[in-house]
Protein backbone atom coordinates (compact mmCIF):
# COMPACT_ATOMS: atom_id res chain seq x y z
CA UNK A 1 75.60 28.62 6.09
CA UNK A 2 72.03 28.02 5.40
CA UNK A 3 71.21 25.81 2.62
CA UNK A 4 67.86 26.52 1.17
CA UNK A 5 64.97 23.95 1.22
CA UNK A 6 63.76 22.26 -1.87
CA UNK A 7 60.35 23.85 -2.78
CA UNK A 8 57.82 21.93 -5.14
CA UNK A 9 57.92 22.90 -8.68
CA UNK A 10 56.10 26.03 -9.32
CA UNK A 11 53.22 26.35 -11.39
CA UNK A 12 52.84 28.44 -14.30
CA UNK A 13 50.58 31.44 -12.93
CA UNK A 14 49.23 35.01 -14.73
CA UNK A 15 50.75 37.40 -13.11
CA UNK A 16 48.45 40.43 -11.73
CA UNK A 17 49.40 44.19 -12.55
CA UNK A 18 50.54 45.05 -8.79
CA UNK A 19 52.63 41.72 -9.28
CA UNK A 20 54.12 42.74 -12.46
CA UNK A 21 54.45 45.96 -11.36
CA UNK A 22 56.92 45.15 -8.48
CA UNK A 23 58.67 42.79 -10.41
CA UNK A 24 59.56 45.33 -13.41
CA UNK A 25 60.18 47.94 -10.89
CA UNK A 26 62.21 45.44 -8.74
CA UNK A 27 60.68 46.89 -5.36
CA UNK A 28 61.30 44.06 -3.04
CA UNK A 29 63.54 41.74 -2.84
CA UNK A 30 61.35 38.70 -1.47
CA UNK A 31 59.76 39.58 -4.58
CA UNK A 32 62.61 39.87 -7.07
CA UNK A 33 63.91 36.22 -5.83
CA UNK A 34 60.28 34.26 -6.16
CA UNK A 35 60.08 36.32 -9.84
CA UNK A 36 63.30 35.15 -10.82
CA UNK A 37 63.33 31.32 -9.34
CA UNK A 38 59.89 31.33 -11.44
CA UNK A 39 61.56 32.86 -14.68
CA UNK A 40 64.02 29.98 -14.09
CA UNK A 41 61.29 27.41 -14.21
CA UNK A 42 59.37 28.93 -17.07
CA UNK A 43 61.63 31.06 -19.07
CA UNK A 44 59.21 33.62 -19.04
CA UNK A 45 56.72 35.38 -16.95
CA UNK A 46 52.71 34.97 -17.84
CA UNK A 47 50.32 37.87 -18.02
CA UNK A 48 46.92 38.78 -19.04
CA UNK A 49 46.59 41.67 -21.77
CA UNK A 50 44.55 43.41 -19.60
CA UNK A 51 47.70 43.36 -16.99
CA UNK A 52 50.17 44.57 -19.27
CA UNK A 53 47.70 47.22 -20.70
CA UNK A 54 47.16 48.71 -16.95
CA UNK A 55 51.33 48.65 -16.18
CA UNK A 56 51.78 50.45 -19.92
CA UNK A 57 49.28 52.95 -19.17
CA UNK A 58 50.39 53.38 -15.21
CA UNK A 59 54.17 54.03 -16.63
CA UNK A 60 52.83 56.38 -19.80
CA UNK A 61 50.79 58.26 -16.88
CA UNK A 62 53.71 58.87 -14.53
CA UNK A 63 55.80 59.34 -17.82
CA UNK A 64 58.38 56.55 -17.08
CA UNK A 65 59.26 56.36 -21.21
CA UNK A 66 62.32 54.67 -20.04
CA UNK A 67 60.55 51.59 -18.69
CA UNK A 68 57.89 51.72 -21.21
CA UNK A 69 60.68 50.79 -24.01
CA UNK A 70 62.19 48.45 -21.66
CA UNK A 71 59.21 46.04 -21.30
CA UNK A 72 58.45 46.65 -25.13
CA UNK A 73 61.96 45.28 -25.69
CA UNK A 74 61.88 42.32 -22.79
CA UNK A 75 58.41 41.63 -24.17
CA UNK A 76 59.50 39.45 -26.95
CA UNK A 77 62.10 37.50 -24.91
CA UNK A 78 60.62 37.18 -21.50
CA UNK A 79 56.81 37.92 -20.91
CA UNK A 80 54.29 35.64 -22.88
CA UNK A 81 50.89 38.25 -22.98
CA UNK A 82 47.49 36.22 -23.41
CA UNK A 83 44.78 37.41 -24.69
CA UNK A 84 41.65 38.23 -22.22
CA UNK A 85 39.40 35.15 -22.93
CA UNK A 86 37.23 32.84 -20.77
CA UNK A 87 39.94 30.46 -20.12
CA UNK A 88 42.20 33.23 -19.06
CA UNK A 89 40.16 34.70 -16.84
CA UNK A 90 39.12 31.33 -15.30
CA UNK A 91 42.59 30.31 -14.75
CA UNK A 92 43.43 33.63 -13.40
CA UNK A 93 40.41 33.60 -11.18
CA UNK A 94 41.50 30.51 -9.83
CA UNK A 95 44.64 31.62 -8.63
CA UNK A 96 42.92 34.77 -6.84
């Protein structure tokens, strides 16, 4: 068996809609293993307002209520949502 190399500690990062987007949805598994080794780090996954505003309104569009409750729920307990300021943006732009 194949023991997994040691990776450096993530960094804390924003999260982009697509990103958030497969992660909620749980679309790929590459995916689903990075989001939850990072929720491990962090407790939490980081977004922008503007990022959850554009999942919320994608999921209200396609009329997925279901998953529209769900991350209204998890929201409390799992996401941290900043607001859109300079800073936010900067950081976010940095990780681009």
């Amino acid at each position: 068996r194949v023991q997994p190399t040691p990776r450096a500690p993530m960094k804390r990062c924003l999260l982009d809609s697509d990103a958030f987007s497969d992660i909620v949805l749980r679309r790929y598994q590459q995916v689903n293993q990075r989001a939850d080794a990072y929720f491990l780090a962090h407790q939490r996954h980081h977004l922008s307002v503007v990022t959850w505003f554009e999942v919320m309104r994608g999921f209200f569009r396609i009329g997925a209520l279901d998953k529209v409750a769900r991350l209204q729920r998890d929201s409390h307990d799992g996401l941290k949502v900043f607001p859109m300021t300079e800073g936010v943006a900067a950081a976010r732009s940095a990780t681009a």
